[in-house]
N, C-alpha and C. Protein backbone atom coordinates (compact mmCIF):
# COMPACT_ATOMS: atom_id res chain seq x y z
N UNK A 1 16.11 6.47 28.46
CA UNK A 1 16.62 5.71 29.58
C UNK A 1 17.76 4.82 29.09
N UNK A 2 18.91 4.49 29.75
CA UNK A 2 20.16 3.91 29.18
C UNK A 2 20.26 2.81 30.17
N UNK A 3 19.93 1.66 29.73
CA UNK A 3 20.43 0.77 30.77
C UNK A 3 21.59 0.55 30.84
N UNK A 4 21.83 -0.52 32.43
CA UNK A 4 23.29 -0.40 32.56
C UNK A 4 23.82 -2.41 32.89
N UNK A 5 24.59 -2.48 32.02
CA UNK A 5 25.19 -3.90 32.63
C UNK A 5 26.30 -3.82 33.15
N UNK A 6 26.74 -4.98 33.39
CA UNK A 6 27.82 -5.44 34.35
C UNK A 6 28.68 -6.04 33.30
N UNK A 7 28.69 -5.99 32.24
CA UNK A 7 29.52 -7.04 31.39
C UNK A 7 28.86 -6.63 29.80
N UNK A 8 29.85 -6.54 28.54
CA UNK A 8 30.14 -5.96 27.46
C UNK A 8 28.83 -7.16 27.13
N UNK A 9 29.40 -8.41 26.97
CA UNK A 9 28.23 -9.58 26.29
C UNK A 9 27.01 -9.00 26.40
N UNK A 10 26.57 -8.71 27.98
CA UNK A 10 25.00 -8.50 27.85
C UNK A 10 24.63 -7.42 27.27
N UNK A 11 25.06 -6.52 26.97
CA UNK A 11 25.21 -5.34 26.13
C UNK A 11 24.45 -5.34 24.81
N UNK A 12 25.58 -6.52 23.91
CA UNK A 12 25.75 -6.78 23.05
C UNK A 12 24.46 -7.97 22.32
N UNK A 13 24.44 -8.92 23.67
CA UNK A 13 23.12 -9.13 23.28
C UNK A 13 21.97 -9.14 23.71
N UNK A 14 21.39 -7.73 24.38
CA UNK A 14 20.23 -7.16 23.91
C UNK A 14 20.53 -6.65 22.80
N UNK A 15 21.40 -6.30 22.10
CA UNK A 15 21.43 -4.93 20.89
C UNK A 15 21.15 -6.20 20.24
N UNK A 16 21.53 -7.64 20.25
CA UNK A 16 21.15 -8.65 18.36
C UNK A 16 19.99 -8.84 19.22
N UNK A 17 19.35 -9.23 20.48
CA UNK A 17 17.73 -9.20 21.02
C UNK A 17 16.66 -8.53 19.99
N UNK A 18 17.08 -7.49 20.03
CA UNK A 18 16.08 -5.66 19.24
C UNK A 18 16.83 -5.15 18.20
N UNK A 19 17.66 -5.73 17.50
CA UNK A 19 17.76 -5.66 16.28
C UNK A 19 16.90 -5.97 15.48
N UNK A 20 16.35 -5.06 14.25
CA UNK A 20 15.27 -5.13 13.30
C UNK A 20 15.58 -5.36 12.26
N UNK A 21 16.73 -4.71 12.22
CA UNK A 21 17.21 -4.00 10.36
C UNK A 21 17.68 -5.96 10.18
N UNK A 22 16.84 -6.17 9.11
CA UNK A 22 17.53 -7.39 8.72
C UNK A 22 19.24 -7.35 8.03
N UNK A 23 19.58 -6.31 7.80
CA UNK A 23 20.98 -6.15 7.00
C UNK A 23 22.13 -6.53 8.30
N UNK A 24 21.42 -5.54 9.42
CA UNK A 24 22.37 -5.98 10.68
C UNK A 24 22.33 -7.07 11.46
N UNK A 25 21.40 -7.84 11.36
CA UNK A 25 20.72 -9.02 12.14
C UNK A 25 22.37 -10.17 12.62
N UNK A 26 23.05 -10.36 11.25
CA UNK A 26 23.56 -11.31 11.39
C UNK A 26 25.32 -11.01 11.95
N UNK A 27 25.79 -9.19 12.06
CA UNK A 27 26.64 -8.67 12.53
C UNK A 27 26.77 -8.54 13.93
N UNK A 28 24.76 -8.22 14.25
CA UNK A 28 24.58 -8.21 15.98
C UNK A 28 24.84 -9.89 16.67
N UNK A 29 24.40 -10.83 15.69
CA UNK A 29 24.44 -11.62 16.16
C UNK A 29 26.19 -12.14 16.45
N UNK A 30 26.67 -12.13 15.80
CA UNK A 30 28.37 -12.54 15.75
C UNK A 30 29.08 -11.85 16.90
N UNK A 31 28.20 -10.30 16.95
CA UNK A 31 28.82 -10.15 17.78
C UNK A 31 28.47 -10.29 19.48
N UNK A 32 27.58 -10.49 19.27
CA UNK A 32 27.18 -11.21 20.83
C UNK A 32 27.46 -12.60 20.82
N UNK A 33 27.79 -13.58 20.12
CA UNK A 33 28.16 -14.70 20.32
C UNK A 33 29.92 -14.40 20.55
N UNK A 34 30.83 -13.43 19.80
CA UNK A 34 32.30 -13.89 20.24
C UNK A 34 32.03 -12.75 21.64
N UNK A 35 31.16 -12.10 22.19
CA UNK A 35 31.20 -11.28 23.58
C UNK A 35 30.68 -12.39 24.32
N UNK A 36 30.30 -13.06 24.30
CA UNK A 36 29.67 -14.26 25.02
C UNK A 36 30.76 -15.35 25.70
N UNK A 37 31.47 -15.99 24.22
CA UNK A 37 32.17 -16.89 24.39
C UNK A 37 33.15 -16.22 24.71
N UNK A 38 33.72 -15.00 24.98
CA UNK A 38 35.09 -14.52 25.77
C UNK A 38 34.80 -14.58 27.15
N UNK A 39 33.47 -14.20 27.56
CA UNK A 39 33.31 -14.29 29.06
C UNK A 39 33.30 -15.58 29.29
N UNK A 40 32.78 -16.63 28.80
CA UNK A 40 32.78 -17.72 29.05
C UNK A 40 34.34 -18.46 29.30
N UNK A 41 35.51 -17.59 28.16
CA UNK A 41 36.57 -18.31 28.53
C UNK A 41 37.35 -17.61 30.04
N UNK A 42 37.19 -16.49 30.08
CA UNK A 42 37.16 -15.95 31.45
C UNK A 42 36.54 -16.35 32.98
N UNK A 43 35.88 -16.94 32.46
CA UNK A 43 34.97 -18.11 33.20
C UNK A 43 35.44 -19.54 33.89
N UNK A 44 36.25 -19.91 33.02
CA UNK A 44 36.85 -21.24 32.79
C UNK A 44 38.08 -21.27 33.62
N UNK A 45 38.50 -19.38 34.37
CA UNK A 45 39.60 -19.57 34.65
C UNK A 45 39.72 -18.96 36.13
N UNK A 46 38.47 -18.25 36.80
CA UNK A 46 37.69 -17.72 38.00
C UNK A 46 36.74 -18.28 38.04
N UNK A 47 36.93 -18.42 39.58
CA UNK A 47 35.69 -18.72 40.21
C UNK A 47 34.41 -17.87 40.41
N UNK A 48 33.30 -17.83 39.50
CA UNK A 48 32.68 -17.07 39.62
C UNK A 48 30.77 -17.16 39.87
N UNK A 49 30.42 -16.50 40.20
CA UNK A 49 28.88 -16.96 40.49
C UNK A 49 27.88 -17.68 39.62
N UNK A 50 27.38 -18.90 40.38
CA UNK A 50 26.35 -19.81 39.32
C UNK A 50 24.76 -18.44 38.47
N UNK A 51 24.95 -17.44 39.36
CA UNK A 51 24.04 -16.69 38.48
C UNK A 51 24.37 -16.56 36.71
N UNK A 52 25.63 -15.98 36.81
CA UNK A 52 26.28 -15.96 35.58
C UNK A 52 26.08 -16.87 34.63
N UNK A 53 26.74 -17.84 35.05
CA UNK A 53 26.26 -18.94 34.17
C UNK A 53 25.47 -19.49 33.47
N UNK A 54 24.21 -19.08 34.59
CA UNK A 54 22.92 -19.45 34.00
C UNK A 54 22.49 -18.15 32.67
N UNK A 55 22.99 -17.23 33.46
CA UNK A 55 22.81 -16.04 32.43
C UNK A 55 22.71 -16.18 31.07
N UNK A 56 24.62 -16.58 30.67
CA UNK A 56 25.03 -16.99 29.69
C UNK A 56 24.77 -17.82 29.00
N UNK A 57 24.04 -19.23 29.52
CA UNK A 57 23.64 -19.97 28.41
C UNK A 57 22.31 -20.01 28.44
N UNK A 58 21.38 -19.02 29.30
CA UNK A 58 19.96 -18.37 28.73
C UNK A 58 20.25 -17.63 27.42
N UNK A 59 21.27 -16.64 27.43
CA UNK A 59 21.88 -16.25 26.08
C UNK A 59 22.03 -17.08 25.29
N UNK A 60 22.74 -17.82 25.19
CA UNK A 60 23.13 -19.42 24.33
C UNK A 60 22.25 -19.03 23.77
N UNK A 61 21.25 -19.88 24.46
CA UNK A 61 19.97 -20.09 24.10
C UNK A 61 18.82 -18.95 22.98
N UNK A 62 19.17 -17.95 24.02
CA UNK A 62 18.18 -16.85 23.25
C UNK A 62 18.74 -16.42 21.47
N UNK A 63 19.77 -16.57 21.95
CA UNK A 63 20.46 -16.47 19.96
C UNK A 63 20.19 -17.59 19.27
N UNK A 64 20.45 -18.65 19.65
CA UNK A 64 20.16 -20.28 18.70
C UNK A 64 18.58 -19.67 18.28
N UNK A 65 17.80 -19.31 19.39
CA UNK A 65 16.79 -19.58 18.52
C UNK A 65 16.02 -18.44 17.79
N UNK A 66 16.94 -17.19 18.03
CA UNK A 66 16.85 -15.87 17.20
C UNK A 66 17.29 -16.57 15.69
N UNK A 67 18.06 -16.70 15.80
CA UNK A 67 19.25 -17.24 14.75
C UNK A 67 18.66 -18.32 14.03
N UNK A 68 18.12 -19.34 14.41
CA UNK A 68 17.16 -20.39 13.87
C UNK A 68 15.91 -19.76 12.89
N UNK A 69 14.79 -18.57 13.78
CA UNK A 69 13.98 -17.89 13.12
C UNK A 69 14.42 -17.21 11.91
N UNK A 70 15.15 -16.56 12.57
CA UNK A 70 16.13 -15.62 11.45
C UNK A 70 16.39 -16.27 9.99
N UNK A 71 16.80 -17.02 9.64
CA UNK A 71 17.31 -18.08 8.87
C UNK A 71 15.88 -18.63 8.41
N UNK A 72 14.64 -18.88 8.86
CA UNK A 72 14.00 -19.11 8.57
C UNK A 72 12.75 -18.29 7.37
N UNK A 73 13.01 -17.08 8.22
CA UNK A 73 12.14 -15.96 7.49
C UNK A 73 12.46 -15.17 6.00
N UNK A 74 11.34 -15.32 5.33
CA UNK A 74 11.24 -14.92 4.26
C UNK A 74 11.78 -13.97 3.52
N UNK A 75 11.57 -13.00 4.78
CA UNK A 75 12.04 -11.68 4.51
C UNK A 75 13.30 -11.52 4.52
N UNK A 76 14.09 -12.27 4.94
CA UNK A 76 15.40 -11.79 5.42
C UNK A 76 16.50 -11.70 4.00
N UNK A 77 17.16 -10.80 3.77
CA UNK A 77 17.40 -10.25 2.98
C UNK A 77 19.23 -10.50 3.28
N UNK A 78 19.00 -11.62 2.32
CA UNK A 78 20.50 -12.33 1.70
C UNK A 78 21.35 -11.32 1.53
N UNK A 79 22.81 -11.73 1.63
CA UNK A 79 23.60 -10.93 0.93
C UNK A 79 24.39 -12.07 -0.37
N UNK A 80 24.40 -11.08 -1.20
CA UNK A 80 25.19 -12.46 -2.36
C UNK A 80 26.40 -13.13 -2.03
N UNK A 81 26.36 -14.61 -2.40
CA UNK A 81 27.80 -14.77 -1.96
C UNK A 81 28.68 -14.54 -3.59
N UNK A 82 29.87 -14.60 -2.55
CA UNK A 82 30.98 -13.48 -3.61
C UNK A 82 31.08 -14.67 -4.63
N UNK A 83 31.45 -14.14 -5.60
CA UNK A 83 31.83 -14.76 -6.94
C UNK A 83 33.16 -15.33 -7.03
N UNK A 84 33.73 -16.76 -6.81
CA UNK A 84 35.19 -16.72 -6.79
C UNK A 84 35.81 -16.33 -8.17
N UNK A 85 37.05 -16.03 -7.95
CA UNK A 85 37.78 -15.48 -9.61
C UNK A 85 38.83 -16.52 -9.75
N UNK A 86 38.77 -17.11 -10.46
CA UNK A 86 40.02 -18.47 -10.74
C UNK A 86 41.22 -17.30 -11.74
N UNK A 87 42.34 -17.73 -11.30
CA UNK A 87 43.28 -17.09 -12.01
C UNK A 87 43.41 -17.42 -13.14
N UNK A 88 43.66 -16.72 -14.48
CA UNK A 88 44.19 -17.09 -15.85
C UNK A 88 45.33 -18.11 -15.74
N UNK A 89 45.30 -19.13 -16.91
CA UNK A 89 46.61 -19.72 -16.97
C UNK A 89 47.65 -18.91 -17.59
N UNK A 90 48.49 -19.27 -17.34
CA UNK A 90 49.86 -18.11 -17.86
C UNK A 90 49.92 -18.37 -18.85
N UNK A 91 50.32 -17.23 -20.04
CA UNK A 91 50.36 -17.15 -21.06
C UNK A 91 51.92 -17.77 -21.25
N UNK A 92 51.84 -18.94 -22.39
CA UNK A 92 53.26 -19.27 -22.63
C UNK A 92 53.92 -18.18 -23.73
């Protein structure tokens, strides 16, 4: 069964909603937060229905506190942060 929305955001976040794979957790999430905040700036500039709205920052919402757990759990499986490389001093 394929559900169907009205708008890319909600799409985007059910997919970080039912995301499992901890590797993707934090890609689904980014990307339902900048699909979010584009409708929102689209928002800012039409007049558009108080349903929406509420929609969107039930979303807010539902990621802060995905995102909160997330961050919390044990399991969740870091990625390293990168190693910076300082440049050599120039050889005189």
């Amino acid at each position: 069964m394929k559900l169907q929305w009205d708008h890319e955001w909600q799409r985007l976040y059910v997919e970080a909603l039912l995301e499992t794979n901890p590797l993707n957790l934090v890609g689904a999430f980014a990307a339902a937060e900048v699909a979010i905040l584009s409708r929102v700036e689209e928002l800012c500039v039409t007049a558009d229905a108080e349903e929406v709205w509420e929609a969107i920052e039930d979303a807010i919402h539902g990621l802060m506190v995905l995102k909160r757990g997330v961050l919390k759990s044990p399991t969740l499986i870091r990625a390293p942060h990168p190693q910076l490389v300082k440049p050599r001093a120039a050889s005189r």
